[in-house]
Protein backbone atom coordinates (compact mmCIF):
# COMPACT_ATOMS: atom_id res chain seq x y z
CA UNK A 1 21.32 -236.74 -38.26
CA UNK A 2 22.87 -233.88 -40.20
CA UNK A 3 22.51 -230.70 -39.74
CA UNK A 4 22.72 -227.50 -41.90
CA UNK A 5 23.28 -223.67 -41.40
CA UNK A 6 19.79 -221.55 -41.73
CA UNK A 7 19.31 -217.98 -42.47
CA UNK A 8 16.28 -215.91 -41.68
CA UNK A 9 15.37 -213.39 -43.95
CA UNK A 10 12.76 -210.46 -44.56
CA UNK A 11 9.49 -211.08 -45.40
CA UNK A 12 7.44 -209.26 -48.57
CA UNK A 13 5.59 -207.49 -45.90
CA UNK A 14 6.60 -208.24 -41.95
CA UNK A 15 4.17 -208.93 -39.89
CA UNK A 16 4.73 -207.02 -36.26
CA UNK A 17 2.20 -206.92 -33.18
CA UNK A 18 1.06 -204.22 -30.29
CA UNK A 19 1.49 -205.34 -27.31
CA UNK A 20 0.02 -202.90 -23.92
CA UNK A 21 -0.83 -199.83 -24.48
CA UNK A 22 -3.42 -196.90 -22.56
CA UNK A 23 -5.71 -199.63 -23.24
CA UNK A 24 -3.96 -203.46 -22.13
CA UNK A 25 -1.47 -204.41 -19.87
CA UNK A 26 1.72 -206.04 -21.77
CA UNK A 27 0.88 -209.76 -22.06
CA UNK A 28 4.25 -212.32 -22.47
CA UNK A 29 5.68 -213.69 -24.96
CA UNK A 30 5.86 -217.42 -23.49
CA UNK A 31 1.30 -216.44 -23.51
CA UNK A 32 1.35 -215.60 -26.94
CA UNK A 33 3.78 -217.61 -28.70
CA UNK A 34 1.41 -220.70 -27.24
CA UNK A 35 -1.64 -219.02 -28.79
CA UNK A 36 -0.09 -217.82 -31.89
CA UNK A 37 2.36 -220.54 -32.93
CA UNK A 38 4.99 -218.61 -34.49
CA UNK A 39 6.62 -214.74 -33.51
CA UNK A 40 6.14 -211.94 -35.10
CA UNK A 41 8.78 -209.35 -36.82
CA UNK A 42 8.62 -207.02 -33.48
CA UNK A 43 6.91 -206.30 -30.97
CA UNK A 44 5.33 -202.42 -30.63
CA UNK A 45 5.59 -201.22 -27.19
CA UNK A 46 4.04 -197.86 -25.92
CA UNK A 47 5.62 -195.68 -23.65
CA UNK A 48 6.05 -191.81 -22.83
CA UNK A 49 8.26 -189.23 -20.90
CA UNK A 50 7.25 -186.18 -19.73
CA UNK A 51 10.17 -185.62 -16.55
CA UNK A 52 9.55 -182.28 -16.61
CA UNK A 53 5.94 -182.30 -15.52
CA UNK A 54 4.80 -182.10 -11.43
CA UNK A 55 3.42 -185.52 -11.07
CA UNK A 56 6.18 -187.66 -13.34
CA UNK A 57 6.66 -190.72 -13.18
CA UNK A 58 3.14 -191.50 -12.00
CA UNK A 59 0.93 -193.19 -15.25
CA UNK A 60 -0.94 -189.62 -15.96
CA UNK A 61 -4.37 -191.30 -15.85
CA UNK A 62 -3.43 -192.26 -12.31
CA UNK A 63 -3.16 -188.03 -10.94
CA UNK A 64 -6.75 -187.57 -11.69
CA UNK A 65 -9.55 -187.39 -9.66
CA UNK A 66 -12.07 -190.18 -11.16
CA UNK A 67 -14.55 -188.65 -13.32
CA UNK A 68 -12.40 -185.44 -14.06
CA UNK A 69 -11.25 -186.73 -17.64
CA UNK A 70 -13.69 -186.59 -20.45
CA UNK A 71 -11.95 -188.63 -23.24
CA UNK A 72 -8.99 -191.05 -23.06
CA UNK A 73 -6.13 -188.13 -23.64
CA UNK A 74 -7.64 -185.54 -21.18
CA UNK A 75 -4.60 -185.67 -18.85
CA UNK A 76 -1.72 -183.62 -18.21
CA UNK A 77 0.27 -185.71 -20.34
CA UNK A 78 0.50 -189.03 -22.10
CA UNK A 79 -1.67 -191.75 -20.66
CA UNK A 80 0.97 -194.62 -21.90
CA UNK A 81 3.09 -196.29 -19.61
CA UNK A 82 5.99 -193.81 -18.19
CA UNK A 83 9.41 -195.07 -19.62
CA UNK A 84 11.69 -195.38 -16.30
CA UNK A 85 14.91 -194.71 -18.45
CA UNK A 86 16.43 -191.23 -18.80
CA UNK A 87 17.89 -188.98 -16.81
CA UNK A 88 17.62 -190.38 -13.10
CA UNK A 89 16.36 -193.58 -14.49
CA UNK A 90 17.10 -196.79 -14.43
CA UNK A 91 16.86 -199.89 -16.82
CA UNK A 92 16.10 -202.28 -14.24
CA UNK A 93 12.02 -201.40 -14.58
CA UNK A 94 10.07 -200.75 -17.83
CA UNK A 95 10.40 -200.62 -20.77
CA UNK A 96 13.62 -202.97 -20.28
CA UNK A 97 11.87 -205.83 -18.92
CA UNK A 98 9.02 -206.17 -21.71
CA UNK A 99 12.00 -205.27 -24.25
CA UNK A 100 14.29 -208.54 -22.68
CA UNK A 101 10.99 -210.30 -23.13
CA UNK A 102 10.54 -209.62 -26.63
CA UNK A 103 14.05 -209.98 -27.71
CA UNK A 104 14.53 -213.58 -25.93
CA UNK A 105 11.59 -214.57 -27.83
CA UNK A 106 13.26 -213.91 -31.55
CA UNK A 107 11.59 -210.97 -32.09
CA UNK A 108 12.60 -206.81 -32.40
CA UNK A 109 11.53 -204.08 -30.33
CA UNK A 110 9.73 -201.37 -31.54
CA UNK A 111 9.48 -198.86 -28.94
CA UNK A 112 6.96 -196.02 -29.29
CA UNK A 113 7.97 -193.08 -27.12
CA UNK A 114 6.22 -189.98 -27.26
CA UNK A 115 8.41 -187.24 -25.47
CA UNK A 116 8.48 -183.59 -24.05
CA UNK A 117 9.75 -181.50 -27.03
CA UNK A 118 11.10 -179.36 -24.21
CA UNK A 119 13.86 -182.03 -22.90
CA UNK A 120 17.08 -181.65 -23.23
CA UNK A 121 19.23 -183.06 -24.94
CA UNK A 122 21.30 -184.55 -22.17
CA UNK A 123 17.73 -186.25 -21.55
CA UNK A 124 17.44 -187.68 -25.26
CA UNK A 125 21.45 -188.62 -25.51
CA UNK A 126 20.54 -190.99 -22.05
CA UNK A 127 17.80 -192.51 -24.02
CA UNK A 128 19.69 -193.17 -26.66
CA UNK A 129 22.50 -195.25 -24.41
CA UNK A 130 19.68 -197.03 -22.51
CA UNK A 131 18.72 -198.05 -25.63
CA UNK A 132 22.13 -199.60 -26.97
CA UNK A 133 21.78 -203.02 -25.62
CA UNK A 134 18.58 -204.10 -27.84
CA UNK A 135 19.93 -204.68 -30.98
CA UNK A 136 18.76 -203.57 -33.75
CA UNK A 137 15.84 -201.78 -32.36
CA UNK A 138 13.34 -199.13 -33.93
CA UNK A 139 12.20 -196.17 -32.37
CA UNK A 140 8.86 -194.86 -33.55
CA UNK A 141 9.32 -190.85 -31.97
CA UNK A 142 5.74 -188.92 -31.11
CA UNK A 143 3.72 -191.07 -33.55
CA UNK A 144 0.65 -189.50 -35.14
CA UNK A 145 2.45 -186.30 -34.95
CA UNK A 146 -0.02 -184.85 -37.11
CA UNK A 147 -2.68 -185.07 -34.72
CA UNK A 148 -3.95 -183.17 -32.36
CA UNK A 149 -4.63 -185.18 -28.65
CA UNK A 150 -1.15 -185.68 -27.51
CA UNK A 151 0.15 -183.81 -24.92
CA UNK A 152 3.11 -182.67 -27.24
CA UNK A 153 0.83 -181.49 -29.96
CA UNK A 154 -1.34 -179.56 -27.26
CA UNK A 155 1.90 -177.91 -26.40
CA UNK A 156 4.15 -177.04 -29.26
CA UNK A 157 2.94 -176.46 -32.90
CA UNK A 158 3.87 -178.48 -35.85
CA UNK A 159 7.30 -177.26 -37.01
CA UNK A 160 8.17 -177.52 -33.37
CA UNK A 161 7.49 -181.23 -33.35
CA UNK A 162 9.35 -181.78 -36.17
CA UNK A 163 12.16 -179.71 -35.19
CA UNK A 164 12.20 -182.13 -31.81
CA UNK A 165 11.99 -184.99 -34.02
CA UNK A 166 15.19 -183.78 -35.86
CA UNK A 167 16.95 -183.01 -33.17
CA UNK A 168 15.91 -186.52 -31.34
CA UNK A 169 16.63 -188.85 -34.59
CA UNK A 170 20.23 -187.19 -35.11
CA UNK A 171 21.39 -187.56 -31.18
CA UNK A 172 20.15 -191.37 -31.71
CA UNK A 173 22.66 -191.57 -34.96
CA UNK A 174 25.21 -190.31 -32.92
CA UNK A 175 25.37 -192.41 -29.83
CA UNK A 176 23.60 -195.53 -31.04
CA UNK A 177 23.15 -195.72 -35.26
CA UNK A 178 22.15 -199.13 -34.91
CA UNK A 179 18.68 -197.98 -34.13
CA UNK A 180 16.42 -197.05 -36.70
CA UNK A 181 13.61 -194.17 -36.36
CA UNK A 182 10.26 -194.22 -37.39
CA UNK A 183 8.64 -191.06 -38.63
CA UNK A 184 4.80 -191.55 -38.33
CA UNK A 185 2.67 -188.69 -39.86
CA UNK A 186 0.73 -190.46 -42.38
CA UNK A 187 -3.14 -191.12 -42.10
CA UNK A 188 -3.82 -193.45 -44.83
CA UNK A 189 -6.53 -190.99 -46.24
CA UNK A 190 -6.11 -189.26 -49.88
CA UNK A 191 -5.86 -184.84 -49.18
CA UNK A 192 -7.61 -182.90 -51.53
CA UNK A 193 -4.76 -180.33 -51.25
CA UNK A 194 -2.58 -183.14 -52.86
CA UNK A 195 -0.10 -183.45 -49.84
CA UNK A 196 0.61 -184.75 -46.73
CA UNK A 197 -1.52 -183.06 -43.70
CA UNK A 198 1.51 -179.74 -42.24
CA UNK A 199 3.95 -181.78 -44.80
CA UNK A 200 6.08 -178.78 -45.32
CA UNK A 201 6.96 -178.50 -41.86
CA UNK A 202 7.92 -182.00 -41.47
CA UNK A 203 10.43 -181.77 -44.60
CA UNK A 204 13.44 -182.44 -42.99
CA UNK A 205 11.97 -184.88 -41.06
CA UNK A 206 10.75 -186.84 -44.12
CA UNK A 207 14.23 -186.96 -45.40
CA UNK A 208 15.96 -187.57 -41.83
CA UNK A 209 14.16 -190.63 -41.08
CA UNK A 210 14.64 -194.35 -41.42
CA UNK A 211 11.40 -195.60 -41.74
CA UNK A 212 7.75 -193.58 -42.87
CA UNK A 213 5.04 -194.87 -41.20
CA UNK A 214 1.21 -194.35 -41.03
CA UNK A 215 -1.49 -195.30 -38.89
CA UNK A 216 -4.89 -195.85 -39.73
CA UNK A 217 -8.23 -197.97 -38.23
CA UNK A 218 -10.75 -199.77 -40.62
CA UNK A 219 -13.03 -198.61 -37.96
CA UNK A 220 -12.40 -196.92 -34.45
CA UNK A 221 -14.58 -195.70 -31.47
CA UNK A 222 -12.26 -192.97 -30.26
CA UNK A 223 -14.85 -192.03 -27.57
CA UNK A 224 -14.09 -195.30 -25.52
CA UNK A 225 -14.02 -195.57 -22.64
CA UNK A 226 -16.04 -192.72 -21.87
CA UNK A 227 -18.96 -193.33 -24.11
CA UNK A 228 -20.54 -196.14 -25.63
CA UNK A 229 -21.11 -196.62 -29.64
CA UNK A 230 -23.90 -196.84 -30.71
CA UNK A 231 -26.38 -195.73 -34.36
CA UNK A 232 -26.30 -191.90 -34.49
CA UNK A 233 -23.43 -191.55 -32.38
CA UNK A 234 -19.95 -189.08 -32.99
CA UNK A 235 -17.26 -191.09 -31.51
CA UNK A 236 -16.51 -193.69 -34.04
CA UNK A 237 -16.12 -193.81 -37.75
CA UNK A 238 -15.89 -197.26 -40.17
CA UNK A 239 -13.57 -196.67 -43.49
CA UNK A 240 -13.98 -198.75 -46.69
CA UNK A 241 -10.77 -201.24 -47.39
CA UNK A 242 -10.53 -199.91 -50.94
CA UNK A 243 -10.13 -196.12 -49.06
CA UNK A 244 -7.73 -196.98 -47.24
CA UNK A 245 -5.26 -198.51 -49.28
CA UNK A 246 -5.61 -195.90 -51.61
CA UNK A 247 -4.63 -193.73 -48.93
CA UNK A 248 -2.14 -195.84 -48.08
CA UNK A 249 -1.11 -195.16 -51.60
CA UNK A 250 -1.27 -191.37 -51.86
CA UNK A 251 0.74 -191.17 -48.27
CA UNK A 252 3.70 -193.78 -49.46
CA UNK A 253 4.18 -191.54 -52.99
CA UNK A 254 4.09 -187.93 -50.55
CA UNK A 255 7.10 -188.87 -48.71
CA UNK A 256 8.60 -190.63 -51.70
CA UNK A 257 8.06 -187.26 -53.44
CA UNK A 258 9.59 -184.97 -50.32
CA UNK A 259 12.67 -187.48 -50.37
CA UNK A 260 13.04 -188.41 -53.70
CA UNK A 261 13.85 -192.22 -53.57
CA UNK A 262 11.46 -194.46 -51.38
CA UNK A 263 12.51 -195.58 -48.20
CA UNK A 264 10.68 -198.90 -46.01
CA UNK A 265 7.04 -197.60 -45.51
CA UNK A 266 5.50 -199.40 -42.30
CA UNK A 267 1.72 -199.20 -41.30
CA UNK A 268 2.32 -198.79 -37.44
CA UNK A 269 -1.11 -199.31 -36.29
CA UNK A 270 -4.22 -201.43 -38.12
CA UNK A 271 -7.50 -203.09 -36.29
CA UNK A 272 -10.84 -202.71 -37.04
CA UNK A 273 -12.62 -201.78 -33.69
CA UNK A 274 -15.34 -204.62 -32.48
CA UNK A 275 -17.30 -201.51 -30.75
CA UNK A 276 -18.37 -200.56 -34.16
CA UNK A 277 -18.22 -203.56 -36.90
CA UNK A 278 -18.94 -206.26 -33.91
CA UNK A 279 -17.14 -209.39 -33.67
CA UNK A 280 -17.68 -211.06 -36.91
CA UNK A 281 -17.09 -207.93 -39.11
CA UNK A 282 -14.21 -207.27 -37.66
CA UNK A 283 -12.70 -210.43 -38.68
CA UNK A 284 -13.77 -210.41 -41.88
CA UNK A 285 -12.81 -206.73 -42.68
CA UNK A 286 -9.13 -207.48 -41.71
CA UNK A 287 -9.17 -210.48 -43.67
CA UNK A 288 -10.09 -208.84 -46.84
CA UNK A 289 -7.43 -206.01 -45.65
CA UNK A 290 -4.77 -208.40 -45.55
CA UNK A 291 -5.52 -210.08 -48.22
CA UNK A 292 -5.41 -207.45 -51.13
CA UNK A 293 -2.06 -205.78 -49.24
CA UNK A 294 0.31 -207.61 -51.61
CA UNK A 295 -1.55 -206.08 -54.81
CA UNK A 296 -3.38 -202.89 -53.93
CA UNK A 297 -0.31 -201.76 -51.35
CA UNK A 298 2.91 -203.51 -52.27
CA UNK A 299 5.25 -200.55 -50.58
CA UNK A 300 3.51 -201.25 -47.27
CA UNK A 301 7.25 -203.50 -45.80
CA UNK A 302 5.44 -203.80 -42.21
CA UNK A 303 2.27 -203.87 -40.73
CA UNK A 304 1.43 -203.63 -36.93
CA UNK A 305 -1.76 -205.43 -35.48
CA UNK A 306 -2.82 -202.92 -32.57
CA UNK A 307 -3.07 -205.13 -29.77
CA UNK A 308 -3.02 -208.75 -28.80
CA UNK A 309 -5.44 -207.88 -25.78
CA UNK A 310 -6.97 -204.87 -25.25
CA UNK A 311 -9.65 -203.62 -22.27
CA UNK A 312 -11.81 -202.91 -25.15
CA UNK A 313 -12.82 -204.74 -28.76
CA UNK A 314 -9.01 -203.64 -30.59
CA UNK A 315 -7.59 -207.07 -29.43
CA UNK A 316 -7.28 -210.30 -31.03
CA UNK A 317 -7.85 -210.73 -27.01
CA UNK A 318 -10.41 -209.06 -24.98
CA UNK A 319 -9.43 -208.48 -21.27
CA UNK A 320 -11.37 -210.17 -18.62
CA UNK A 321 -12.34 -207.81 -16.60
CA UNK A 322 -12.77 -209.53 -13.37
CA UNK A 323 -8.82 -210.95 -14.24
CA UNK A 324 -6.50 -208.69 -16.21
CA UNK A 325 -4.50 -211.51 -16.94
CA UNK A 326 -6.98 -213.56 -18.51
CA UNK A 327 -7.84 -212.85 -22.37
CA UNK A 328 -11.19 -213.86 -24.07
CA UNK A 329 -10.06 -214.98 -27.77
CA UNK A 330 -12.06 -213.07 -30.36
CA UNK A 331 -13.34 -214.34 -33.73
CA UNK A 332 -10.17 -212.56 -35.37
CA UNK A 333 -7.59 -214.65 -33.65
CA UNK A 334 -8.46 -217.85 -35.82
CA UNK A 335 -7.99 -215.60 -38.68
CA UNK A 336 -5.24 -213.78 -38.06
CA UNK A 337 -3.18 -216.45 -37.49
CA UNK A 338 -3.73 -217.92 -40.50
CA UNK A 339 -2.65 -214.47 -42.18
CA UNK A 340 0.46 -215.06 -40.20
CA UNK A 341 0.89 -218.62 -42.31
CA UNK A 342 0.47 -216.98 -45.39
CA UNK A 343 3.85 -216.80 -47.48
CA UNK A 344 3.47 -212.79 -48.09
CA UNK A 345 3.93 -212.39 -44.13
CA UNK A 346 6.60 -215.11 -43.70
CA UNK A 347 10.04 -214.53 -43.10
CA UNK A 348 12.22 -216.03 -45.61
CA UNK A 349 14.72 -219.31 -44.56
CA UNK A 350 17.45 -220.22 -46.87
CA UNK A 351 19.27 -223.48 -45.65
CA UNK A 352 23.27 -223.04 -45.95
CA UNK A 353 26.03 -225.81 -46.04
CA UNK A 354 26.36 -228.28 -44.02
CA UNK A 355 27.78 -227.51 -40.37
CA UNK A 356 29.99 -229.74 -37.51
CA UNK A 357 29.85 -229.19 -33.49
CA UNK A 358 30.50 -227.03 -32.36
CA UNK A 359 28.57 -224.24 -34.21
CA UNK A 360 28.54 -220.55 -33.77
CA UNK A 361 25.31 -219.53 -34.05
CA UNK A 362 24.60 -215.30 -34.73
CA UNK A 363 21.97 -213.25 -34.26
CA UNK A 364 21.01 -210.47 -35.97
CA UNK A 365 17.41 -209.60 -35.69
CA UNK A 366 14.40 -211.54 -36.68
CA UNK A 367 15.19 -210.56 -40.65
CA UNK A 368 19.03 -211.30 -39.98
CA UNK A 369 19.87 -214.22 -38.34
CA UNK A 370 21.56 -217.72 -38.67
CA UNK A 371 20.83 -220.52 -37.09
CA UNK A 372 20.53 -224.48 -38.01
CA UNK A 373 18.23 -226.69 -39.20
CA UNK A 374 18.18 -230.62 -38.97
CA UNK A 375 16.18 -232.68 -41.31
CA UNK A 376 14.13 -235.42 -40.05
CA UNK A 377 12.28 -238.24 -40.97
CA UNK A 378 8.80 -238.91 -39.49
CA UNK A 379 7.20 -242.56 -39.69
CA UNK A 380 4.09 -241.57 -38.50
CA UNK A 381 2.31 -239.07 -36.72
CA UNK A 382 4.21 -238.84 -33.29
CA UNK A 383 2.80 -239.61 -29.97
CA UNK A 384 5.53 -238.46 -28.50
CA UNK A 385 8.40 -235.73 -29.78
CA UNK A 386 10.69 -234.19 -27.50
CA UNK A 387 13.71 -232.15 -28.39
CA UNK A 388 16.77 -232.89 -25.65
CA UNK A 389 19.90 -231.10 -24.98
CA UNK A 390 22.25 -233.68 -23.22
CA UNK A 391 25.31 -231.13 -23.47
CA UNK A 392 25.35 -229.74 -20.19
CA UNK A 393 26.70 -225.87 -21.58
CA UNK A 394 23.43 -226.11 -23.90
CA UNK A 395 20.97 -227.31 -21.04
CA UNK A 396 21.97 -224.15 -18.80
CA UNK A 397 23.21 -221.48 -20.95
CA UNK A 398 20.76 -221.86 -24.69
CA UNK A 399 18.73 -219.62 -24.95
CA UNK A 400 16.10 -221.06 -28.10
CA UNK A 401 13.30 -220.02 -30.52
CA UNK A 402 12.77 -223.27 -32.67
CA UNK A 403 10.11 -224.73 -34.98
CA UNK A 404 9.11 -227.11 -36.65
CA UNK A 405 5.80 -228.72 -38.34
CA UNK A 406 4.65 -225.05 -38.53
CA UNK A 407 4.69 -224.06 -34.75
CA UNK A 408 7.09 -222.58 -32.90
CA UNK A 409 8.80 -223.47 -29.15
CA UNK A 410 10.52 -221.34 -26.78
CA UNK A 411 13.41 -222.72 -24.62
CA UNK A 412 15.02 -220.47 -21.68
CA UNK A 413 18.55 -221.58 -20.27
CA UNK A 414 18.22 -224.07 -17.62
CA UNK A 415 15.05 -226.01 -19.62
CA UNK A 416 17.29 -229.33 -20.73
CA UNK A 417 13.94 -230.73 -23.20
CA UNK A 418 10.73 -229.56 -25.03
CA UNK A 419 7.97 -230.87 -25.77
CA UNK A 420 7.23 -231.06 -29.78
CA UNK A 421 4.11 -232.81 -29.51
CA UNK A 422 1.43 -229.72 -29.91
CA UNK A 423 3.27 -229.34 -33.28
CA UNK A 424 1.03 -232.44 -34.33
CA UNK A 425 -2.11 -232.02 -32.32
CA UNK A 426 -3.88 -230.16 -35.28
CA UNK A 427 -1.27 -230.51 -38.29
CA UNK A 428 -0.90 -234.23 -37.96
CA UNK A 429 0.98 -236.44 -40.02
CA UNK A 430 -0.55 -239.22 -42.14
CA UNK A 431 2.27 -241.60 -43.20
CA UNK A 432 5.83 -241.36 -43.71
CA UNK A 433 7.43 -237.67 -43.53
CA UNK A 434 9.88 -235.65 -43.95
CA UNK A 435 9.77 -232.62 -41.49
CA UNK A 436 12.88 -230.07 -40.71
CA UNK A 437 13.79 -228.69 -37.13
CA UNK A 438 14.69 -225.06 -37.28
CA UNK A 439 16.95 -223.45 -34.21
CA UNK A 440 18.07 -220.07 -33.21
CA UNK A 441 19.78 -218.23 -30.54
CA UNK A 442 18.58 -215.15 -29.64
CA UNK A 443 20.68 -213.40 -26.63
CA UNK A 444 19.66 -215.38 -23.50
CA UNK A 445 19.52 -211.89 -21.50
CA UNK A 446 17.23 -210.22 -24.12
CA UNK A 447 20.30 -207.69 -24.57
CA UNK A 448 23.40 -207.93 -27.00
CA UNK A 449 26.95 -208.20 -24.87
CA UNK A 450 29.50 -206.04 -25.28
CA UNK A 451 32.51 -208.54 -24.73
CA UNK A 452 31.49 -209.92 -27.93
CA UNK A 453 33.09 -207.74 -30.11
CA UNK A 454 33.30 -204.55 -32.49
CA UNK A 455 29.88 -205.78 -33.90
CA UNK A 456 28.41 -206.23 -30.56
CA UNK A 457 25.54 -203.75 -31.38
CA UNK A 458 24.08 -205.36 -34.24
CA UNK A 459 25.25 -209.17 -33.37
CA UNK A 460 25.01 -211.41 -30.50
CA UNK A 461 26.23 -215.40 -30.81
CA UNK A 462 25.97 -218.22 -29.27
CA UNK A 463 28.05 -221.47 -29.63
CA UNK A 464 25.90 -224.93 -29.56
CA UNK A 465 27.98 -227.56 -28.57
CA UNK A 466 26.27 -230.40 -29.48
CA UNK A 467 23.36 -231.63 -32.18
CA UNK A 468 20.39 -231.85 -30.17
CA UNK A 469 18.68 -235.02 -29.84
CA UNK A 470 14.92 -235.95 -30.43
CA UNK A 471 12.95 -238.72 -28.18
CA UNK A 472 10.26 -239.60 -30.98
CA UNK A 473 7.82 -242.45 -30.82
CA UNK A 474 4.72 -243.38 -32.76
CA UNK A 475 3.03 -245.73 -29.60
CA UNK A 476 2.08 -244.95 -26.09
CA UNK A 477 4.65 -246.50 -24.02
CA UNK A 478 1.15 -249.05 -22.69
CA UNK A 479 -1.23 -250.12 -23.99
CA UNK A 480 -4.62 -251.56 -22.94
């Protein structure tokens, strides 16, 4: 066998995925790699940090008498999970363990952290070196900052939040420039005053930030849990496609009009709520969404599903509730996977020159990495294919995200073989074929190491010693 250097490469449009939120636990990766056959861009996780407030670090939701709240942000502060970093923190808890989770599985952190505008900056400079680890990680900083039901819009007005923002993204350029920031004040919806909503006070912010980003719902009950939607009701709303990506539109040329040249434009947060279009809507809303994307909202670099599973109908999963951990697949699963096939949402893989043992492997992030791939030819449709690591360093120290056929495998160090086979269970071969093996190294602790060198930040590698082998055979090993 021979094998050749691979680099991954942006999508058109990346395709990235909620995962826990005030409304799901965090589900992992190993779960929904299995169910969704490849990874995704990143992985948006949901956190906030109020240290200042009596109470902290208790989940907010969780200081309330039951039946004292009225809607889902009716708390002190925040109902997201409480980020354990920061001043008097550690990195031992959450976020960090979800984040190792995500990042051994291929795929980028996106940490949403709404904060205290009141902090310090001594608090915001810690967050910044917790942070330094994850690569190239983005930081989406009090998201929907527009609005009007987080606890940091309750407290401080609009020029303050963008003031905090400011002050949050430069103290992140200082200590850890690696990480990009998200700016998220767009709501996908045309304004008749011709602007952004409070766009003059978040100028500087427009121009300070990495990435724009808006976040919109098809549909949404915002009344759950606390109500239930029905005909008539107040607490939900259903949007047209065709609105939406015009808004989508108007809110991409606003900041490209504040800043003067465009910068990536991500839409942080899409669904169509089941409460309101039901099951079978739902799927076919975000089908049609997805699918005119590439002509009706070509700026649009990124796209977050919000969530895998969710406690209500916003999850390709719904929670069980008598088991948390147990996910009822929706209609829009099916469907969304195959959105994930489609070519627009793929990362792009350019095979390099050919490469000897042993081979330094680099990673980047999921739109900047090399790896190898191995060409191999198929007689048949396999009843058995295993990929094997006989090298001994490989076996105990790889750390893997590899595909092939069109699905994708996970190996942790220590795991010496994987099984292939569910690669051919649905997208079987017929005849002779020609299929390539894809391999990468993400960092085995989830976290880039320092000892690595001046790059260290934005790089991790790996050296494979040794070509893996393949046990592949077209028979059972008995027959009647």
């Amino acid at each position: 066998m021979i094998a050749y250097k691979l680099h991954i490469g942006q999508a058109k449009c990346a395709l990235d995925l909620g995962d826990g939120s005030e409304r799901g636990e965090y589900v992992n990766q190993d779960y929904i790699l299995n169910v969704l056959d490849r990874p995704h861009r990143g992985i948006n996780l949901m956190y906030c940090y109020y240290p200042l407030d009596k109470g902290w670090p208790a989940r907010a939701s969780t200081l309330v008498e039951p039946g004292k709240a009225g809607f889902a942000w009716d708390y002190a502060y925040d109902d997201y999970f409480p980020y354990h970093g920061g001043i008097g923190g550690n990195t031992n808890g959450e976020p960090f363990a979800s984040m190792r989770d995500v990042r051994q599985h291929g795929q980028d952190v996106i940490l949403t952290l709404t904060v205290d505008c009141a902090v310090s900056d001594e608090h915001l400079v810690q967050i910044a070196k917790d942070l330094i680890p994850f690569g190239r990680l983005m930081l989406r900083i009090n998201h929907e900052a527009t609005g009007t039901w987080f606890a940091f819009n309750k407290r401080y007005t609009y020029r303050q939040v963008a003031d905090f923002y400011v002050r949050f993204h430069k103290i992140v350029k200082q200590h850890a420039p690696h990480i990009s920031t998200i700016l998220c004040i767009g709501g996908a919806l045309k304004n008749e005053s011709g602007k952004l909503d409070y766009e003059d006070e978040f100028a500087t912010a427009i121009t300070e930030a990495d990435i724009w980003s808006s976040d919109t719902y098809l549909s949404l009950h915002w009344g759950w849990p606390f109500d239930i939607a029905e005909s008539g009701g107040k607490s939900h709303k259903r949007s047209s496609n065709k609105n939406i990506l015009e808004g989508l539109r108007f809110d991409f040329e606003r900041f490209v009009a504040r800043n003067g040249k465009p910068k990536p434009f991500v839409l942080s947060e899409i669904n169509a709520d089941g409460d309101v279009n039901g099951p079978y809507e739902q799927a076919e809303q975000l089908v049609d969404f997805y699918n005119r994307v590439p002509k009706e909202a070509p700026d649009v670099t990124g796209i977050t599903f919000y969530q895998f599973r969710d406690r209500g109908r916003l999850g390709l999963e719904i929670e069980n509730p008598n088991n948390p951990d147990v996910g009822v697949a929706q209609p829009i699963l099916e469907d969304y996977k195959k959105i994930m096939a489609d070519s627009y949402y793929t990362p792009k893989m350019e095979q390099g020159e050919k490469i000897t043992f042993p081979a330094k492997l680099r990673w980047g992030s999921s739109e900047d990495s090399d790896g190898i791939i191995i060409p191999i030819d198929f007689e048949d449709n396999p009843v058995f294919c295993e990929v094997v690591f006989n090298n001994n360093d490989d076996a105990e120290k790889l750390n893997a995200m590899m595909e092939i056929n069109g699905k994708w495998f996970y190996k942790k160090p220590g795991v010496k073989s994987v099984d292939l086979a569910p690669a051919f269970f649905k997208n079987r071969l017929n005849g002779k074929q020609r299929l390539e093996f894809s391999l990468f190294a993400p960092p085995a602790s989830g976290t880039n190491d320092p000892s690595q060198g001046e790059d260290w930040r934005i790089n991790y590698y790996h050296t494979l010693n040794a070509m893996p082998e393949f046990r592949i055979r077209y028979e059972p090993v008995m027959k009647n």
